[in-house]
N, C-alpha and C. Protein backbone atom coordinates (compact mmCIF):
# COMPACT_ATOMS: atom_id res chain seq x y z
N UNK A 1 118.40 -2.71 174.01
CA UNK A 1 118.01 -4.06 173.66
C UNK A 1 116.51 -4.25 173.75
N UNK A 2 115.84 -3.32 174.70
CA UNK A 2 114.66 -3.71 175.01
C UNK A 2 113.81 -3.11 173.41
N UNK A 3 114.10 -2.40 172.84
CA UNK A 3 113.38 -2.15 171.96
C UNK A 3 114.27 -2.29 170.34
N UNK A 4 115.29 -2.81 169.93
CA UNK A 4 116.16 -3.25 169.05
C UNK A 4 115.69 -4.82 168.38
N UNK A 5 116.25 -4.97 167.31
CA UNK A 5 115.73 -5.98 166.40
C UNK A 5 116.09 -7.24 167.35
N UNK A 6 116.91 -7.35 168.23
CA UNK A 6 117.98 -8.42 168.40
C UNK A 6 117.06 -9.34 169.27
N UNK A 7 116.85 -10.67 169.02
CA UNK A 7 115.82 -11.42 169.77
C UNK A 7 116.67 -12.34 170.92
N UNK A 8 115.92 -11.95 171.75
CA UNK A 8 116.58 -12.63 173.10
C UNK A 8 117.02 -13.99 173.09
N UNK A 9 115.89 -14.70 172.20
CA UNK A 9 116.40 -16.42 172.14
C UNK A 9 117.42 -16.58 171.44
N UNK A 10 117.73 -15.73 170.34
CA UNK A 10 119.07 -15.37 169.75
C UNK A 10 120.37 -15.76 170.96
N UNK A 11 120.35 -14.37 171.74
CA UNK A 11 121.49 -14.28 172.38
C UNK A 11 121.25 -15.86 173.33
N UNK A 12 120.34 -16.20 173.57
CA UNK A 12 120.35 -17.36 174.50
C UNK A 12 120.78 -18.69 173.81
N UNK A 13 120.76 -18.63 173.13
CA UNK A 13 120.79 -19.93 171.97
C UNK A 13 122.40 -19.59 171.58
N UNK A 14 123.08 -18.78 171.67
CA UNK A 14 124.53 -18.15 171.26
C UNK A 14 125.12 -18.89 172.47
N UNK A 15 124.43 -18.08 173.90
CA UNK A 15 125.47 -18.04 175.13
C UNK A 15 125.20 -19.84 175.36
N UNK A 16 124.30 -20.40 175.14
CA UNK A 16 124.05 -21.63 175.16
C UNK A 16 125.70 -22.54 174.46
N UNK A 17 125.14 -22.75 173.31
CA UNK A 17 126.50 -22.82 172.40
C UNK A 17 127.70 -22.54 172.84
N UNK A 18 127.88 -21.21 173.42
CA UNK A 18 129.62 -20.92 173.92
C UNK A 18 129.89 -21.65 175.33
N UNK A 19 129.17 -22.26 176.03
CA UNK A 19 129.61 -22.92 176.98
C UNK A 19 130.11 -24.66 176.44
N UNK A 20 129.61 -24.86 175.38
CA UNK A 20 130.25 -26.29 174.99
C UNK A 20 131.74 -26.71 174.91
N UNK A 21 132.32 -25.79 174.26
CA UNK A 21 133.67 -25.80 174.25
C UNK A 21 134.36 -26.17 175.71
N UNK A 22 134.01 -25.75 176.66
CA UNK A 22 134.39 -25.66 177.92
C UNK A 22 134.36 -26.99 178.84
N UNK A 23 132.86 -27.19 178.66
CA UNK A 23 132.05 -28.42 179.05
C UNK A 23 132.84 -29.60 178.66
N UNK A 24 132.94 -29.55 177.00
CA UNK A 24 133.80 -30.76 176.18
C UNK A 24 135.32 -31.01 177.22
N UNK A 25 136.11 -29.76 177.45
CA UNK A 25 137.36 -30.03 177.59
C UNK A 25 137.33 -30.70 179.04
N UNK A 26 136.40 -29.83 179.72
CA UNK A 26 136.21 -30.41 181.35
C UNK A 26 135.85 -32.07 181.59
N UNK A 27 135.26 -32.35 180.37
CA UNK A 27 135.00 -33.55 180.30
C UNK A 27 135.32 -34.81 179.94
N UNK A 28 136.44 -34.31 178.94
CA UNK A 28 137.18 -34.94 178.00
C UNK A 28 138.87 -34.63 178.13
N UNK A 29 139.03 -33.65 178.07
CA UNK A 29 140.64 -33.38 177.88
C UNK A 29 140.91 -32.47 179.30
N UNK A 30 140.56 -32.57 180.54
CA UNK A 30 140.94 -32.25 181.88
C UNK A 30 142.52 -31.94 181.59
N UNK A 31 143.70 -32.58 181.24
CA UNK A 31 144.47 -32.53 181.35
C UNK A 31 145.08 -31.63 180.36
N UNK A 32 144.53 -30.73 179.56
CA UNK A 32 144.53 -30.14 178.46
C UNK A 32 144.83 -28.40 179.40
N UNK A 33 146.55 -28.08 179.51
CA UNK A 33 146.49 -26.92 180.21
C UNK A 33 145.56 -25.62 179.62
N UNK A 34 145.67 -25.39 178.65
CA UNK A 34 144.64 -24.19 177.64
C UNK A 34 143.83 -24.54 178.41
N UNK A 35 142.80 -25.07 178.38
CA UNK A 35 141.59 -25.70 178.32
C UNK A 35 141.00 -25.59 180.00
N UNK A 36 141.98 -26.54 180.49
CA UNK A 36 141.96 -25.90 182.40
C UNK A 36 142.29 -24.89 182.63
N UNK A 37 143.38 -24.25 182.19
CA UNK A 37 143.54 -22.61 183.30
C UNK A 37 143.06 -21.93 182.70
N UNK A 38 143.00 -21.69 181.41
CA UNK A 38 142.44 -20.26 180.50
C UNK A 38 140.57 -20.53 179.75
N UNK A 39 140.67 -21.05 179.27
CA UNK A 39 139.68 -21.19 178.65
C UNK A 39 138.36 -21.55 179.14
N UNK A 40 138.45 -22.24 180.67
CA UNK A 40 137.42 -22.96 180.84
C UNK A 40 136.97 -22.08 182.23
N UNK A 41 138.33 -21.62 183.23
CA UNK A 41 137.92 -21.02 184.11
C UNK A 41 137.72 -19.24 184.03
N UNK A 42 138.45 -18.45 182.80
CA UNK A 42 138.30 -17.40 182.70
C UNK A 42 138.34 -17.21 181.21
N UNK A 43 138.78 -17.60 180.03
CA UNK A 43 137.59 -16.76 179.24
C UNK A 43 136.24 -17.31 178.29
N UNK A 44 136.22 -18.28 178.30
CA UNK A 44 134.27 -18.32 178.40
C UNK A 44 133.33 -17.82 179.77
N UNK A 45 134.03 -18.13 180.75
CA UNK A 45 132.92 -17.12 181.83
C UNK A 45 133.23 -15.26 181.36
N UNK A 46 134.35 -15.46 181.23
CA UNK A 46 134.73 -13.55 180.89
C UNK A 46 133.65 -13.26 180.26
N UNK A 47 133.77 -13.85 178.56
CA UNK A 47 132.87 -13.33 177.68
C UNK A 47 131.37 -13.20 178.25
N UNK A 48 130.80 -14.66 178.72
CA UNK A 48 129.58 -14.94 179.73
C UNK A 48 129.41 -13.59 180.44
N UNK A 49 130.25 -12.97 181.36
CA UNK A 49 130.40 -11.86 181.87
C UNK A 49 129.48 -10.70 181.32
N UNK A 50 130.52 -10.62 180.37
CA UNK A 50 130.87 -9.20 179.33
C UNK A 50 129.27 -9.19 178.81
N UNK A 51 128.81 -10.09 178.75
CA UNK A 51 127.26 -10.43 177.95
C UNK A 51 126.38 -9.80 179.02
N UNK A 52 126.85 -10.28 180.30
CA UNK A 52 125.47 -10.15 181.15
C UNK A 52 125.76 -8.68 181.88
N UNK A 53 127.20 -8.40 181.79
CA UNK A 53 126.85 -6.60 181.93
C UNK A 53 126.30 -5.83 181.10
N UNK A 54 126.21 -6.13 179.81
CA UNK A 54 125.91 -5.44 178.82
C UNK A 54 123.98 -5.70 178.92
N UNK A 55 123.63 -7.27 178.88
CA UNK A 55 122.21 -7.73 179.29
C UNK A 55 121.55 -6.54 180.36
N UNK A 56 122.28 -6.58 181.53
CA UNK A 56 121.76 -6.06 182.71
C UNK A 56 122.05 -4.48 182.50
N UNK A 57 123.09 -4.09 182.13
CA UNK A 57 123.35 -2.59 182.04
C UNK A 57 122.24 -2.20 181.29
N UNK A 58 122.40 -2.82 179.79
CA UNK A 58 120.99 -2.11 179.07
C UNK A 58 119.97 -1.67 179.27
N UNK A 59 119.38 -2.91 180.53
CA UNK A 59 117.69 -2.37 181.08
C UNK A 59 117.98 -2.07 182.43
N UNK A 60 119.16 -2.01 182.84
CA UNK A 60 118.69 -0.82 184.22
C UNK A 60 119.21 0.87 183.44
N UNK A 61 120.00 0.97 182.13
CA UNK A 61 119.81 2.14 181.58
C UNK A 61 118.63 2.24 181.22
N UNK A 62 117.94 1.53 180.50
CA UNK A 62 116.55 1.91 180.15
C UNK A 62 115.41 2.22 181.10
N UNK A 63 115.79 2.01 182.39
CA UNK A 63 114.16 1.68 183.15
C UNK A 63 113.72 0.81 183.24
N UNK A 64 114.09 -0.17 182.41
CA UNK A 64 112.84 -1.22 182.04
C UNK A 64 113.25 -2.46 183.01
N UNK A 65 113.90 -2.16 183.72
CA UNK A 65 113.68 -3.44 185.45
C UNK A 65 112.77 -2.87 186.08
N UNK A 66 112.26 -3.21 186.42
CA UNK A 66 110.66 -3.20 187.07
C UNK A 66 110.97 -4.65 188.29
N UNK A 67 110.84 -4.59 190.10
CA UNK A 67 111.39 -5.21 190.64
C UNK A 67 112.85 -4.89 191.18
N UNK A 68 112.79 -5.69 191.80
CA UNK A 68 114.42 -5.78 192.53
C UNK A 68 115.15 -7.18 193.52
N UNK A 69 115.33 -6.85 194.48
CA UNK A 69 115.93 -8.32 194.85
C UNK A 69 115.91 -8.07 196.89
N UNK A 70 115.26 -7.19 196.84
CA UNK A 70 114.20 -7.07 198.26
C UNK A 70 113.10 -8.48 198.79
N UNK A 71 112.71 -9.09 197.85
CA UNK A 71 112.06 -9.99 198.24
C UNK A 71 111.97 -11.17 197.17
N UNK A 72 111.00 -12.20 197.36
CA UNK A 72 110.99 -12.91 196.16
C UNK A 72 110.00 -12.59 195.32
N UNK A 73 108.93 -11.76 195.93
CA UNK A 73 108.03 -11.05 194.39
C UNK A 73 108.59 -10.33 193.73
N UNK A 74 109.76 -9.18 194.26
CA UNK A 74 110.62 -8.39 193.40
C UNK A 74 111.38 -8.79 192.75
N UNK A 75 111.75 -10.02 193.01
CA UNK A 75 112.77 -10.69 191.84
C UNK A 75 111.79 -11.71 190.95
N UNK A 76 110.73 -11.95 191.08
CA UNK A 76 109.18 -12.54 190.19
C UNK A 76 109.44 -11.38 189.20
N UNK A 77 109.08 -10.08 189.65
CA UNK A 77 108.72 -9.27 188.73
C UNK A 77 109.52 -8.60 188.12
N UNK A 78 111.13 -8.88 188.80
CA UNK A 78 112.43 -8.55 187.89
C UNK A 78 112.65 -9.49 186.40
N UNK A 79 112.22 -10.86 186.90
CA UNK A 79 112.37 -11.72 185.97
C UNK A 79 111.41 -11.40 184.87
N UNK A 80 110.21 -11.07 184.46
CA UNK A 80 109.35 -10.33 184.01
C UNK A 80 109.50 -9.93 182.87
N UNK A 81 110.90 -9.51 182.86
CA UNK A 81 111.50 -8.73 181.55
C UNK A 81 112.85 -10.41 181.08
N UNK A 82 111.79 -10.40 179.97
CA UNK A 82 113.28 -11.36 179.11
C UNK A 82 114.75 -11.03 179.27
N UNK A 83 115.13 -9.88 178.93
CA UNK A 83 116.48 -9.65 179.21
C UNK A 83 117.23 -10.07 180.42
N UNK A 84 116.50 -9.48 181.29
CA UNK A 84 116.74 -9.67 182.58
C UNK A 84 116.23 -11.36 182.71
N UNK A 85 115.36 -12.13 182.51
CA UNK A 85 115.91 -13.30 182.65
C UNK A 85 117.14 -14.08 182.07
N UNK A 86 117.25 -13.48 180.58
CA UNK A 86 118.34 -14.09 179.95
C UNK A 86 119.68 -13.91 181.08
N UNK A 87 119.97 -12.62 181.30
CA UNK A 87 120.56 -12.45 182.22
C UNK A 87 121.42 -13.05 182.89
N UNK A 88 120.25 -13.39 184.19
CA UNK A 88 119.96 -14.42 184.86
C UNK A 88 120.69 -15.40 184.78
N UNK A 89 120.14 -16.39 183.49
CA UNK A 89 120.37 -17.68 182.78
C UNK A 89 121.94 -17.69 182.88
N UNK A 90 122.58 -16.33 181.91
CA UNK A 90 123.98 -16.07 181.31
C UNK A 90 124.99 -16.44 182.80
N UNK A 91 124.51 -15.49 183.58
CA UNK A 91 124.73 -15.72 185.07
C UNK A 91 125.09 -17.31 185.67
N UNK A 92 124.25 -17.97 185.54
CA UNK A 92 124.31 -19.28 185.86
C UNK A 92 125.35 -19.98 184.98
N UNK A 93 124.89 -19.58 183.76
CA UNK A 93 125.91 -20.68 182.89
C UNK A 93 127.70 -20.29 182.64
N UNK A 94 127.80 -19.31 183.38
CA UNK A 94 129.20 -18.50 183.96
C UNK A 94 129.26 -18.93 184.95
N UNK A 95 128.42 -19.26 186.18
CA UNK A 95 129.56 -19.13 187.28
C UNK A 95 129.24 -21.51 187.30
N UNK A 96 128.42 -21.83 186.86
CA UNK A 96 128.18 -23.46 186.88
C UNK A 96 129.83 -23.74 185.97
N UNK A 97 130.41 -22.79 185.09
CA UNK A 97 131.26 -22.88 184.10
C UNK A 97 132.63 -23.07 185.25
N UNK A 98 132.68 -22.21 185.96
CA UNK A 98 133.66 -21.75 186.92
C UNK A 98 134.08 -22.97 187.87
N UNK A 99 132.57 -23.20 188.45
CA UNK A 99 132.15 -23.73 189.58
C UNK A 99 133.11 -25.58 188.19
N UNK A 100 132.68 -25.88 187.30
CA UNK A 100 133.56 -27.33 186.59
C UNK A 100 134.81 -27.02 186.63
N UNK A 101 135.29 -25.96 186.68
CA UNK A 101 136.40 -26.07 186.32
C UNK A 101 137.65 -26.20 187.74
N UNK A 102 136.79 -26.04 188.72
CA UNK A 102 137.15 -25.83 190.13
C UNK A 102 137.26 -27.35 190.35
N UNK A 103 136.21 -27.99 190.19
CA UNK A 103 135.60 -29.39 190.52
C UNK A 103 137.45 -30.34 189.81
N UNK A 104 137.64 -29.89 188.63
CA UNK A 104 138.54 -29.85 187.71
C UNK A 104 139.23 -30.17 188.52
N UNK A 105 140.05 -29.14 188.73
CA UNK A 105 141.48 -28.55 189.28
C UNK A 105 141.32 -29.14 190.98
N UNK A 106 140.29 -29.18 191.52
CA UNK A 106 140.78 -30.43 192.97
C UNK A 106 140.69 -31.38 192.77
N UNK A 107 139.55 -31.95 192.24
CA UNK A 107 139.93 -33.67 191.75
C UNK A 107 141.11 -33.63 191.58
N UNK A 108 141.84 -32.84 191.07
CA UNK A 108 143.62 -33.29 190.34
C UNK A 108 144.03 -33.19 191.43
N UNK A 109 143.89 -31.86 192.50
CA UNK A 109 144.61 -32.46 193.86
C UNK A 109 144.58 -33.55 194.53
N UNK A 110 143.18 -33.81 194.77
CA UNK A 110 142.98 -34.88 195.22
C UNK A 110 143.36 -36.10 194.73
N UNK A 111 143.90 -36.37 193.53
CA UNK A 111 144.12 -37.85 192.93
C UNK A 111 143.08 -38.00 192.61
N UNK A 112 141.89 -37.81 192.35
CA UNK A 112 140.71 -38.18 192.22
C UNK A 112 140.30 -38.68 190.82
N UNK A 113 139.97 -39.96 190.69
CA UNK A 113 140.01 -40.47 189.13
C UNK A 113 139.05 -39.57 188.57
N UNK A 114 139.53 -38.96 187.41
CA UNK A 114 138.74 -38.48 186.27
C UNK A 114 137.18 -39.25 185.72
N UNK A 115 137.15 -40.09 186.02
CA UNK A 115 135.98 -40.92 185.51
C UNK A 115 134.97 -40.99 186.76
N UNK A 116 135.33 -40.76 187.99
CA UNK A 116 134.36 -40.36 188.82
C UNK A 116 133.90 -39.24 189.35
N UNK A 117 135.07 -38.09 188.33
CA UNK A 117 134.37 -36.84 188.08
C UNK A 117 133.36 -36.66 187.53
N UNK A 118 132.94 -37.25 186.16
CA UNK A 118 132.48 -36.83 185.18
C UNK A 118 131.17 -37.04 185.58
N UNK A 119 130.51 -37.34 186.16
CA UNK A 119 128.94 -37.52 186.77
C UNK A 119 128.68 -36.22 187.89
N UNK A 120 129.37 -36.09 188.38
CA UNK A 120 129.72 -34.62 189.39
C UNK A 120 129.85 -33.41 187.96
N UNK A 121 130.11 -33.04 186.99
CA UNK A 121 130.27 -32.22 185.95
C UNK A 121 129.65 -32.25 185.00
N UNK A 122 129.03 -33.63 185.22
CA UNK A 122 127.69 -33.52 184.17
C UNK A 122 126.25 -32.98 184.96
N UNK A 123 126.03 -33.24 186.23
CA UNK A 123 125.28 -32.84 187.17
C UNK A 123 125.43 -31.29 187.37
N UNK A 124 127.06 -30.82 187.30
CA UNK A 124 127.28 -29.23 188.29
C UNK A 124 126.69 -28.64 186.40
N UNK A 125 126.57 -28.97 185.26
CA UNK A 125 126.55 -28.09 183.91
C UNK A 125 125.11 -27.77 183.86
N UNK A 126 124.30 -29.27 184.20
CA UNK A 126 122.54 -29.24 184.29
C UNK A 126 121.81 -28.52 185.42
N UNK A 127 122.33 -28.93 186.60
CA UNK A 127 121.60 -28.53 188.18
C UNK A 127 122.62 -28.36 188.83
N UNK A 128 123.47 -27.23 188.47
CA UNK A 128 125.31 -26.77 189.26
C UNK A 128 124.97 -27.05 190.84
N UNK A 129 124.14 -26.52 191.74
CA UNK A 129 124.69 -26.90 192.96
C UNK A 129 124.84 -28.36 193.41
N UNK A 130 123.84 -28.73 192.77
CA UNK A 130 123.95 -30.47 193.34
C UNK A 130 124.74 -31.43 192.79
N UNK A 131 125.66 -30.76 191.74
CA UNK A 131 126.82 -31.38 191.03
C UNK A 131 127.95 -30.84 191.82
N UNK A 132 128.00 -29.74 192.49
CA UNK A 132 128.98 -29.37 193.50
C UNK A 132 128.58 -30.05 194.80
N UNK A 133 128.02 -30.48 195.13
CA UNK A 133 127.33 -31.24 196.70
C UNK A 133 128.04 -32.46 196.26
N UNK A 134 127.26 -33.41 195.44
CA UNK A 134 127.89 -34.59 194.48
C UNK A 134 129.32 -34.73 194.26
N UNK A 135 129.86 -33.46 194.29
CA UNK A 135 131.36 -33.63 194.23
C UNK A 135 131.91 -33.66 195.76
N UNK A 136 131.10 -32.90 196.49
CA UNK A 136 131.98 -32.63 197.60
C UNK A 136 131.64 -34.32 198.63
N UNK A 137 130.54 -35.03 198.23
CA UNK A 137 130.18 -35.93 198.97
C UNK A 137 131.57 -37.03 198.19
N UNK A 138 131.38 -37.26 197.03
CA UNK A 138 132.67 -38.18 196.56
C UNK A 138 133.89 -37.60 197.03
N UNK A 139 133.92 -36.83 197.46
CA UNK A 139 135.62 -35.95 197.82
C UNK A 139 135.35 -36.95 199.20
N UNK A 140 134.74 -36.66 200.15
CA UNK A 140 134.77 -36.85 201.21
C UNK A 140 134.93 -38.19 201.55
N UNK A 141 134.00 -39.52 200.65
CA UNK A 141 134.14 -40.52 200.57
C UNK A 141 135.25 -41.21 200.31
N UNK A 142 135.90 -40.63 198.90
CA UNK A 142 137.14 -41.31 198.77
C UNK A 142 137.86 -40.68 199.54
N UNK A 143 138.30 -39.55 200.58
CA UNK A 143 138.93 -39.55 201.49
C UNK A 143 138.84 -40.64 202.74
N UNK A 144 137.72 -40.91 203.14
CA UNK A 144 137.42 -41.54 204.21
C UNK A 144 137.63 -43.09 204.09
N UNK A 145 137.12 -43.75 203.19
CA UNK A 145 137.34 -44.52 202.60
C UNK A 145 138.21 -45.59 201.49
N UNK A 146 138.78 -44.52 201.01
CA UNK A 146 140.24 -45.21 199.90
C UNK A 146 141.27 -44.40 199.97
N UNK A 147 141.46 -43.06 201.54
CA UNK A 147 142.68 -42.46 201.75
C UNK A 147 143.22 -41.60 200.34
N UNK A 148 142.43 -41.66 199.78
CA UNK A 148 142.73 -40.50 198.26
C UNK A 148 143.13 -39.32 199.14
N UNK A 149 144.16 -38.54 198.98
CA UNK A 149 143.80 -37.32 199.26
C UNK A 149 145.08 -35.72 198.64
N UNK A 150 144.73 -35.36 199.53
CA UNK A 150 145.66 -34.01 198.27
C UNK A 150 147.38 -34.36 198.09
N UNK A 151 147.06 -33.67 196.62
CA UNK A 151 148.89 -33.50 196.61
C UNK A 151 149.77 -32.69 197.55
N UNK A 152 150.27 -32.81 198.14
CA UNK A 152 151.64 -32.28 198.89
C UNK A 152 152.26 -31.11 197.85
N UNK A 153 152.98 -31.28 196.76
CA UNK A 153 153.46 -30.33 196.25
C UNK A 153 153.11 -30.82 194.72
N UNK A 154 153.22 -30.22 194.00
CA UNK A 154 152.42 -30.24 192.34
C UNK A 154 152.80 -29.05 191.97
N UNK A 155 153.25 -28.97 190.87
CA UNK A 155 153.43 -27.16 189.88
C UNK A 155 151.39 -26.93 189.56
N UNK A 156 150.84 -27.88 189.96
CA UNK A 156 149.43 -27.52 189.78
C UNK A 156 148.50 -27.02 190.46
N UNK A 157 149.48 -26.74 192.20
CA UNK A 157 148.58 -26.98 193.39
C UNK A 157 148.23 -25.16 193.37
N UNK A 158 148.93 -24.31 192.89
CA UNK A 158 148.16 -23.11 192.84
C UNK A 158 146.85 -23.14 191.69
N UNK A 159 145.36 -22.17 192.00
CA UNK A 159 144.09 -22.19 191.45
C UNK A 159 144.72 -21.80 190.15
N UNK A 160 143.84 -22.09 189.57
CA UNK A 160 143.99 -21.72 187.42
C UNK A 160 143.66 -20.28 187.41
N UNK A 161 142.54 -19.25 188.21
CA UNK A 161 142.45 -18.27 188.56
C UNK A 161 143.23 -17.39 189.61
């Protein structure tokens, strides 16, 4: 890749795009089984995956990582190389993918209205940890506060993964 026609903003602008589908359903059709167990928690992150082994395999076959993850200048100068940031990026937008669809699937344990998800999943897609904090602080609240709390038994209560 490091020396092939294929332009990095390409693949970034692709892996960009393939997370919408996911995003939409998490956001919109929660209750949509495809959409929750398959699609949203394992195969758009799969593919996401499959991208960033292939991203990362390429330039540690080539040499061309320069850096490592010993410190934070070694990962400065890992980032260095586009690929390896795209990477990176692909990385994030796989596991922030994972990380909604989780958010997903306990809200439903929890009873947790869908509409006070959706600010927690619009937060975990832009800045994922603090959309997972954001979730876990509303979890806690409407526990403490309006006694929301998990289902007892549900055909849903096992993970989608």
């Amino acid at each position: 890749m490091g020396g092939s026609a294929l332009d990095p903003e390409v693949v970034f602008a692709v892996c960009n795009a393939l997370i919408l589908p996911g995003w939409i359903v998490l956001l919109f059709r929660p209750g949509w089984n495809f959409g929750r167990r398959i699609l949203c928690p394992i195969l758009i992150p799969g593919v996401l995956a499959l991208a960033y082994a292939v991203l990362m395999g390429s330039q540690l076959w080539q040499g061309a990582a320069d850096g490592g993850i010993e410190s934070l200048q070694d990962i400065s100068r890992l980032f260095d190389n586009n690929w390896i940031l795209l990477a990176g990026w692909v990385h994030y937008l796989a596991f922030d993918l994972v990380v909604g669809s989780w958010l997903v699937h306990d809200s439903r344990l929890e009873k947790i209205p869908h509409p006070l998800l959706i600010p927690c999943l619009v937060l975990t897609c832009l800045v994922g940890p603090f959309g997972f904090l954001c979730y876990v602080l509303l979890r806690a609240g409407l526990r403490r506060k309006l006694g929301v709390g998990p289902v007892e038994a549900e055909e849903d209560a096992a993970l989608p993964i």
